[in-house]
N, C-alpha and C. Protein backbone atom coordinates (compact mmCIF):
# COMPACT_ATOMS: atom_id res chain seq x y z
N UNK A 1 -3.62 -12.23 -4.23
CA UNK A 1 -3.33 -11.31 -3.15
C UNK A 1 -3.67 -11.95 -1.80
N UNK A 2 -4.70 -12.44 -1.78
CA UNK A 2 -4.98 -13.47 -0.57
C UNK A 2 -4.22 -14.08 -0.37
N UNK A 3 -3.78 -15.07 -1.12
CA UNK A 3 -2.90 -16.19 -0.93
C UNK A 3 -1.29 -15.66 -0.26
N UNK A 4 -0.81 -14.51 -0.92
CA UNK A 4 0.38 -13.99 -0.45
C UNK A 4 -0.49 -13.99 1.46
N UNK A 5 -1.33 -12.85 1.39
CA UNK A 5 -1.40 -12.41 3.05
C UNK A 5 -1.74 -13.24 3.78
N UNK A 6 -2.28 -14.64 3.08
CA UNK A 6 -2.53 -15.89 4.06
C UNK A 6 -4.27 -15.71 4.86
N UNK A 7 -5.40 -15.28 3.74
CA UNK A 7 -6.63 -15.03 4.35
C UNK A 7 -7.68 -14.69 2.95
N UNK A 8 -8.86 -14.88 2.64
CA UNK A 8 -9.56 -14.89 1.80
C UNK A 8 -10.16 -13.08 1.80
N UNK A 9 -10.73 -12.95 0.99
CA UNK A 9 -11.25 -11.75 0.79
C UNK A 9 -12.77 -12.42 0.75
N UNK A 10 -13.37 -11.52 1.56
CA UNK A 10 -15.00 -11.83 1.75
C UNK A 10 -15.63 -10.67 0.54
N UNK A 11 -16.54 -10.73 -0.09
CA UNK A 11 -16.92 -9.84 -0.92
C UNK A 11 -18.40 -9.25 0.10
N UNK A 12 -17.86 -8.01 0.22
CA UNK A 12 -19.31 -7.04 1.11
C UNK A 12 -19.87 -6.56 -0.24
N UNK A 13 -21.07 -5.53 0.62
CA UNK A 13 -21.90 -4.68 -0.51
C UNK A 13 -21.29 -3.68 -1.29
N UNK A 14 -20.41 -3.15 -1.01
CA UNK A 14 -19.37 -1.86 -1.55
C UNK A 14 -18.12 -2.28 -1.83
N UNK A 15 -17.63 -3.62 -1.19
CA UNK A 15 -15.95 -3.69 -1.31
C UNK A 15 -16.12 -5.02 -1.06
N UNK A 16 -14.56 -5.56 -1.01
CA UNK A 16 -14.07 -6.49 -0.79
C UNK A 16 -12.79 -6.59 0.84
N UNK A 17 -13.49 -7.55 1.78
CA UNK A 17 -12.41 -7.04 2.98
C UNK A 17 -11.99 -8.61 2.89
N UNK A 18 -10.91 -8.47 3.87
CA UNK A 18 -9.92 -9.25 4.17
C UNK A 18 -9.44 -9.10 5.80
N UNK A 19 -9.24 -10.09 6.71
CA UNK A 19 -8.83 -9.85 8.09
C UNK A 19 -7.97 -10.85 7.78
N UNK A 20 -6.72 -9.91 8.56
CA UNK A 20 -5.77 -11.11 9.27
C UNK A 20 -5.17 -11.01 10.83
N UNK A 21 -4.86 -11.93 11.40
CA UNK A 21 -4.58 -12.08 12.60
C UNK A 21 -3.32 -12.22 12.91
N UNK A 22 -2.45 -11.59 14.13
CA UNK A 22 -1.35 -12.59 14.45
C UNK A 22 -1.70 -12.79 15.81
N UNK A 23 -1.63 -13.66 16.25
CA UNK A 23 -2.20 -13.97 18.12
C UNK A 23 -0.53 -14.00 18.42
N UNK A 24 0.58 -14.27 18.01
CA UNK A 24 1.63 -14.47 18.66
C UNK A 24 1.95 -12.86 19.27
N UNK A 25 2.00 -11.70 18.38
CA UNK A 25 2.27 -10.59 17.85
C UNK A 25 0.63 -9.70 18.91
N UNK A 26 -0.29 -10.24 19.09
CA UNK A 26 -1.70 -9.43 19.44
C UNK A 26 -1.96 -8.37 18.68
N UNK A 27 -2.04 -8.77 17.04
CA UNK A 27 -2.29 -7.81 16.24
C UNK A 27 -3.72 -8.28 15.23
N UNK A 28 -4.05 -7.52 14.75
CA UNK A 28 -5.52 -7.79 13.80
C UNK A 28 -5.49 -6.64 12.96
N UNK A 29 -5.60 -6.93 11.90
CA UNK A 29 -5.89 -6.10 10.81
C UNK A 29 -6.54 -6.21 9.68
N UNK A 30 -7.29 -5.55 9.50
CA UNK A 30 -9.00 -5.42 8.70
C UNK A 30 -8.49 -4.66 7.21
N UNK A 31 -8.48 -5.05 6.46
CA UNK A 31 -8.30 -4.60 4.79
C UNK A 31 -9.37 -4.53 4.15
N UNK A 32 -9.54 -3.62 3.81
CA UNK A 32 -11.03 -3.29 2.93
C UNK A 32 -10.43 -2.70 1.40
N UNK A 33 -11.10 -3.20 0.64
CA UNK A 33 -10.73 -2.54 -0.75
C UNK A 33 -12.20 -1.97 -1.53
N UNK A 34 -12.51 -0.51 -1.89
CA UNK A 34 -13.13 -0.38 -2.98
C UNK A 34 -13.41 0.09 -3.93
N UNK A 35 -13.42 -0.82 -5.13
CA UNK A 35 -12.84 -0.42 -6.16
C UNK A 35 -14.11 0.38 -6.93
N UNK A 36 -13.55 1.24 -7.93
CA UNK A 36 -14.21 2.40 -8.63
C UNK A 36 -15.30 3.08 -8.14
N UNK A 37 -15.46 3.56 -6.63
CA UNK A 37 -16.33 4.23 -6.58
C UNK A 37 -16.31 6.19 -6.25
N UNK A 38 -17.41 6.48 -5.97
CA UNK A 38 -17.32 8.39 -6.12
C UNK A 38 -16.36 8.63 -4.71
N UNK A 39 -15.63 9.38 -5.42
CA UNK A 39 -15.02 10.16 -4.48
C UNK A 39 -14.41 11.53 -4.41
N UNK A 40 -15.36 12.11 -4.24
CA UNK A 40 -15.40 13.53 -4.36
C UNK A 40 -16.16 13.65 -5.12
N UNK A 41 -15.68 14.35 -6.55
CA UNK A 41 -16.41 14.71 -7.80
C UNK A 41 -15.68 13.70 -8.60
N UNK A 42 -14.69 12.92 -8.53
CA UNK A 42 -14.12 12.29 -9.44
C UNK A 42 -14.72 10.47 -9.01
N UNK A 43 -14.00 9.41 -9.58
CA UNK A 43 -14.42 8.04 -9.27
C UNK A 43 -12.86 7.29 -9.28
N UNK A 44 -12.66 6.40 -8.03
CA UNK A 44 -11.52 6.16 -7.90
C UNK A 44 -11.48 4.39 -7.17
N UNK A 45 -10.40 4.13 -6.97
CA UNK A 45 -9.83 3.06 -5.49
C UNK A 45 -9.54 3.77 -4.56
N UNK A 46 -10.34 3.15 -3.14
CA UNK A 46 -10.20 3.71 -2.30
C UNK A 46 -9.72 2.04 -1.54
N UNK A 47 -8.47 2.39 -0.73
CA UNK A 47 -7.84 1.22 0.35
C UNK A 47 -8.06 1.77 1.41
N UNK A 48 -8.95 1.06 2.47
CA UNK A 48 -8.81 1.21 4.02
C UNK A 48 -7.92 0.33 4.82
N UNK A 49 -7.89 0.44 5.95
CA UNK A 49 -7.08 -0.80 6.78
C UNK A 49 -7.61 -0.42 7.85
N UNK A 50 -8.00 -0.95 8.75
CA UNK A 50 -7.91 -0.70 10.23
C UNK A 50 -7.22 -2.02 11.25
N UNK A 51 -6.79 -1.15 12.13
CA UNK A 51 -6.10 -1.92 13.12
C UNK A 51 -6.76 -1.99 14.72
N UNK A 52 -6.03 -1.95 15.51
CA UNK A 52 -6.96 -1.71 17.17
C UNK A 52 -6.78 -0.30 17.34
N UNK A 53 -5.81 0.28 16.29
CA UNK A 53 -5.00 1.30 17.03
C UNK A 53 -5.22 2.59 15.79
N UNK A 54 -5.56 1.99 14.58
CA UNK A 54 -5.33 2.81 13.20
C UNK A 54 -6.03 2.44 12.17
N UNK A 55 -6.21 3.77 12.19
CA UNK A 55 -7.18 3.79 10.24
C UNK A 55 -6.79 4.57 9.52
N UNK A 56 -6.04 4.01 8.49
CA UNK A 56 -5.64 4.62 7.32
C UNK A 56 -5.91 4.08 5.77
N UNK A 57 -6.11 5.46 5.16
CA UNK A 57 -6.96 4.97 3.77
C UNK A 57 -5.68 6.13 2.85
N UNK A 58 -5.65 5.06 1.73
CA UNK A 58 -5.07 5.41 0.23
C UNK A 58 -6.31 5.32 -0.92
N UNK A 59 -6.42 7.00 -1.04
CA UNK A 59 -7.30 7.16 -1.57
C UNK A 59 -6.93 7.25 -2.99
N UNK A 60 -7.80 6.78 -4.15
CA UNK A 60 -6.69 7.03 -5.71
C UNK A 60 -6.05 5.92 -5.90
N UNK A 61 -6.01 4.93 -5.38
CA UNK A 61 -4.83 3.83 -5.99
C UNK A 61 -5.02 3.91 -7.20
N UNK A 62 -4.04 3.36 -7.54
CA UNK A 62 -3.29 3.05 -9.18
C UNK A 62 -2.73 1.50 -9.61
N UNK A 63 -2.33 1.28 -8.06
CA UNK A 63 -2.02 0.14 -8.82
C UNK A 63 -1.59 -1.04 -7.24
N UNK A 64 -0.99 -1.63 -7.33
CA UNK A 64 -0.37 -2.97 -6.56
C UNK A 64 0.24 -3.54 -7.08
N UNK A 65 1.28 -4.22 -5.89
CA UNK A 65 2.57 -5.37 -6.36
C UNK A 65 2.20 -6.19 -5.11
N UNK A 66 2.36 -7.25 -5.66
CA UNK A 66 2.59 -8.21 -4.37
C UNK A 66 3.82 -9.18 -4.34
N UNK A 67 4.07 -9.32 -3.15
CA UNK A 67 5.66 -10.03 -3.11
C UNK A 67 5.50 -10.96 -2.11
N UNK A 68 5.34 -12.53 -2.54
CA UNK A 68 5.44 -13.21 -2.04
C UNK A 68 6.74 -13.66 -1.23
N UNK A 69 7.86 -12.99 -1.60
CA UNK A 69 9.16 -13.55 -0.87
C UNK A 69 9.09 -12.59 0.59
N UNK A 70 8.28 -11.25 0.28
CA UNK A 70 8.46 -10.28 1.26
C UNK A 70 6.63 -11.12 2.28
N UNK A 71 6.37 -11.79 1.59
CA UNK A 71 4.38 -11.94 2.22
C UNK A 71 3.89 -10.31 2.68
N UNK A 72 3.89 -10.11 1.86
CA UNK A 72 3.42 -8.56 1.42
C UNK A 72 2.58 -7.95 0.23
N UNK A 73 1.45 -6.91 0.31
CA UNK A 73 1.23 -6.58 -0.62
C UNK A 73 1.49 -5.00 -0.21
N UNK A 74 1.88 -4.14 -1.53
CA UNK A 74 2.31 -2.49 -1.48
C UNK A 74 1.16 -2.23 -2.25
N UNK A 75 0.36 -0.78 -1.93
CA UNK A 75 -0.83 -0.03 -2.54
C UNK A 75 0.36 0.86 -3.24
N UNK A 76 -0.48 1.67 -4.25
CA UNK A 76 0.26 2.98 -4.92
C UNK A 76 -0.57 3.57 -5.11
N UNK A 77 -0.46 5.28 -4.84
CA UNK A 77 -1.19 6.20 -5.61
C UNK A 77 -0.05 7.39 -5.74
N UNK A 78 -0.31 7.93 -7.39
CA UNK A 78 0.50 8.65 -7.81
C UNK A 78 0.10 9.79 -8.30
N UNK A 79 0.43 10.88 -7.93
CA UNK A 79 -0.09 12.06 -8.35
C UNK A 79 1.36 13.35 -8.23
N UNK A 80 1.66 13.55 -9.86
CA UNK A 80 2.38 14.66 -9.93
C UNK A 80 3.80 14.37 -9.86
N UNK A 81 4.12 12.94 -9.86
CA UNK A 81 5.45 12.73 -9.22
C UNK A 81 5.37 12.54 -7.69
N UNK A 82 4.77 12.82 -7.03
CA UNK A 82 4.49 12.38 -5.69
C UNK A 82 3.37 11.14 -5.52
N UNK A 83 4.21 9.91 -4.38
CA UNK A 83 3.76 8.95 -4.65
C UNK A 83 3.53 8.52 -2.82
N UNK A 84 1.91 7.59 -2.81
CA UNK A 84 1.53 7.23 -1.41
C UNK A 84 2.11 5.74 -1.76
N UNK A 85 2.10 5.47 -0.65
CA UNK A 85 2.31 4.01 -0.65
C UNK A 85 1.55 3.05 0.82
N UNK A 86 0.79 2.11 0.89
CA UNK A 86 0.13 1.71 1.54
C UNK A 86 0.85 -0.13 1.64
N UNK A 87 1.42 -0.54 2.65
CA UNK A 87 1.80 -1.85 2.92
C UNK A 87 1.42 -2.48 3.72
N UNK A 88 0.48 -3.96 3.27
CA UNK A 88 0.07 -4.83 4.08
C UNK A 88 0.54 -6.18 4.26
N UNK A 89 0.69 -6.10 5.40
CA UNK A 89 2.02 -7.28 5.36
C UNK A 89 1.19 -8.61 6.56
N UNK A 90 1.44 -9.80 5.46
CA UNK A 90 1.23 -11.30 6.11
C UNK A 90 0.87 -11.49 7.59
N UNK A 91 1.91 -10.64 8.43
CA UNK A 91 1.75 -10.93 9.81
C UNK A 91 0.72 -9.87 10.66
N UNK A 92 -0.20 -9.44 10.11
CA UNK A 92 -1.20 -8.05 10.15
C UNK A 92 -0.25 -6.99 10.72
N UNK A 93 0.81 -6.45 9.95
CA UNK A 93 1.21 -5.44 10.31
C UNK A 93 0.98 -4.45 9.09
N UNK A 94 1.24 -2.84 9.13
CA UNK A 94 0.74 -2.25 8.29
C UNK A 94 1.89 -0.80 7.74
N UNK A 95 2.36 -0.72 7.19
CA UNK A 95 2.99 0.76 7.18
C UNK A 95 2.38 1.91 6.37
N UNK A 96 2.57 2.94 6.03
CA UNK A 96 2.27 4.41 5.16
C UNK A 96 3.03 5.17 4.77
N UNK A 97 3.48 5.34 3.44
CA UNK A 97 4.28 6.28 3.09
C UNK A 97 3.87 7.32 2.15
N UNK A 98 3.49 8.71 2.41
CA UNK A 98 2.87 9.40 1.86
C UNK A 98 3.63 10.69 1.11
N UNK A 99 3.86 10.99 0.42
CA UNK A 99 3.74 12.22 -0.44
C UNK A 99 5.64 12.00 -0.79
N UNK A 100 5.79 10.49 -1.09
CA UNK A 100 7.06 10.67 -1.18
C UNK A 100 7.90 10.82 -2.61
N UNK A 101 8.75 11.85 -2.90
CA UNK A 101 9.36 11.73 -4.37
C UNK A 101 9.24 10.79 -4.93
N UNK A 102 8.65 10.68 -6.24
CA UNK A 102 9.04 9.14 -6.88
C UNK A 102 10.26 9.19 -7.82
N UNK A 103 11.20 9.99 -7.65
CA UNK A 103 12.72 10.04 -8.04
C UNK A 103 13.37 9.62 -7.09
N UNK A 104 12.82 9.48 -6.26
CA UNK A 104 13.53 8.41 -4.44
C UNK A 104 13.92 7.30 -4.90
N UNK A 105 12.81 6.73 -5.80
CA UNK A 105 12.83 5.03 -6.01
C UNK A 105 14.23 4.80 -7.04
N UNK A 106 14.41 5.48 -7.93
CA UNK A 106 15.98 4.91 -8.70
C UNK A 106 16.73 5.56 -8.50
N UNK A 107 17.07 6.05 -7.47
CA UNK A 107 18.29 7.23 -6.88
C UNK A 107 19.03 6.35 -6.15
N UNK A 108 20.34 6.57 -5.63
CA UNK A 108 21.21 5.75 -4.71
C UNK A 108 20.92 5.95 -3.19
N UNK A 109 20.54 4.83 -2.96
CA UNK A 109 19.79 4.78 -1.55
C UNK A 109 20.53 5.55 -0.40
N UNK A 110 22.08 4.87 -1.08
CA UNK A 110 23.24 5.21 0.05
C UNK A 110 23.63 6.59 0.43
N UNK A 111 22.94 7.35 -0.53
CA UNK A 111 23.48 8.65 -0.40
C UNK A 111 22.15 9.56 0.27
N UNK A 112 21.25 8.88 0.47
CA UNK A 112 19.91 9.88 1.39
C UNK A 112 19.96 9.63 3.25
N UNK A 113 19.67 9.78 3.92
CA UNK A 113 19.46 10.07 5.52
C UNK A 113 18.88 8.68 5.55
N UNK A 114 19.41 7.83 6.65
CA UNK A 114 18.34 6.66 6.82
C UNK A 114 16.79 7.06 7.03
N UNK A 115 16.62 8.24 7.50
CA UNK A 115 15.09 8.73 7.62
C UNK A 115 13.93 8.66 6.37
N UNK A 116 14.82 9.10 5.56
CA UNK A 116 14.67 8.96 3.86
C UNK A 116 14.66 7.94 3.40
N UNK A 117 15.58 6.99 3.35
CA UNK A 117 16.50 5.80 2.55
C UNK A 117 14.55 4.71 3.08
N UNK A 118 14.41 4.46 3.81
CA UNK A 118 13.37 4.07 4.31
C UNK A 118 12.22 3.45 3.50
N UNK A 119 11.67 5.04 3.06
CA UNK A 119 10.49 5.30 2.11
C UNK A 119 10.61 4.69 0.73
N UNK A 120 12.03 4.96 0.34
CA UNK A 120 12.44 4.48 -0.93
C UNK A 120 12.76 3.02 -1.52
N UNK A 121 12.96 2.65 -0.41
CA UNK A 121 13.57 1.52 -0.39
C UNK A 121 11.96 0.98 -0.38
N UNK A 122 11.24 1.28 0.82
CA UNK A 122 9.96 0.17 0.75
C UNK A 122 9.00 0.64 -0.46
N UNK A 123 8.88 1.52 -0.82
CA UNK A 123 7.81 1.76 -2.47
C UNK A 123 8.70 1.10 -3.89
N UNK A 124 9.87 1.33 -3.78
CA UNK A 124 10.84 0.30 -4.78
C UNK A 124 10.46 -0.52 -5.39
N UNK A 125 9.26 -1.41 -4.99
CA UNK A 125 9.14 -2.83 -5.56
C UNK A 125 7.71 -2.35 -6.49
N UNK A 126 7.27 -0.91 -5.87
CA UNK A 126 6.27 -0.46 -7.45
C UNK A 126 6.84 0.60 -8.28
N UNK A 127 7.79 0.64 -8.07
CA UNK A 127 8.47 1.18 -9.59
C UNK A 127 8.48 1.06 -11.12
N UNK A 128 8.13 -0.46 -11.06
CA UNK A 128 7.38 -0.72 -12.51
C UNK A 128 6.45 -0.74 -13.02
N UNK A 129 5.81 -0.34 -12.02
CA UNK A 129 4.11 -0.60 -12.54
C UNK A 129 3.55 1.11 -12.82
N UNK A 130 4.74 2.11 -12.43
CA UNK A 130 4.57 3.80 -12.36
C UNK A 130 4.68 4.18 -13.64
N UNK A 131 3.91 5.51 -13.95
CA UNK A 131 3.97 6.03 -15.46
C UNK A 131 5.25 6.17 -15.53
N UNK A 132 5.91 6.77 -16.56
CA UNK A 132 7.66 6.85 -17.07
C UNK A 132 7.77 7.87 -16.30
N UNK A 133 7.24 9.23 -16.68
CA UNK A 133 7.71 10.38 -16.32
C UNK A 133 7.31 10.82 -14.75
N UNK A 134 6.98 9.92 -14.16
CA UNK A 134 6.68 9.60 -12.16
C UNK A 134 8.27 9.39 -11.73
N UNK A 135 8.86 8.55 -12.42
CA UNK A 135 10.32 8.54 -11.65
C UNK A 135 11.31 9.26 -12.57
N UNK A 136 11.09 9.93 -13.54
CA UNK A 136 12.54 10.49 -14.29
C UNK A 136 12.88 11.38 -13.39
């Protein structure tokens, strides 16, 4: 996963972070991962990110893909058929896609709102790693 985003993961007391930089871009972004701890009453993955500008956490992950052709890694958390999606991408940029159908992902792109087509298109590449009955 490092190697795709181009930066090591430092191991802290609770997690594992990761910074990456773009100076061309004046962006920085801080990745924190930690894995199995309390959250709430239950025990989970919790993904942070922060930026100059943003903090957003995927709470529950399930899983990850990483795509070296994209220098990207996608978070997942799935609950109910509704699926988050958390993307951290090579050049410290970051996106969020939250509470989106996971019948989005094998549906015909062409036929939803580009507003839509969006979401689906970028969680797509964890489609395989989802229980069966998340996308039927």
């Amino acid at each position: 996963m490092g190697a795709i985003l181009g930066a090591e993961f430092q191991k802290c007391e609770r997690c594992y972070r990761l910074v990456l930089e773009n100076q061309e871009e004046n962006r920085k972004l801080s990745l924190e991962i930690y894995p199995n701890i309390p959250i709430g009453k239950q025990r989970g993955n919790l993904i942070s990110v922060y930026t100059r500008s943003t903090h957003l956490q995927l709470h529950f992950c399930s899983g990850y893909v990483v795509s070296e052709m994209l220098g990207e890694v996608t978070f997942v958390g799935e609950c109910e058929g509704r699926l988050s999606g958390l993307i951290i991408e090579k050049v410290a940029a970051c996106s969020l896609y939250a509470n989106v159908d996971a019948s989005l992902l094998s549906g015909d792109f062409t036929k939803l709102g580009p507003e839509v087509m969006l979401s689906g298109i970028a969680l797509s590449l964890v489609e395989h790693i989802l229980p069966e009955q998340s996308i039927s």
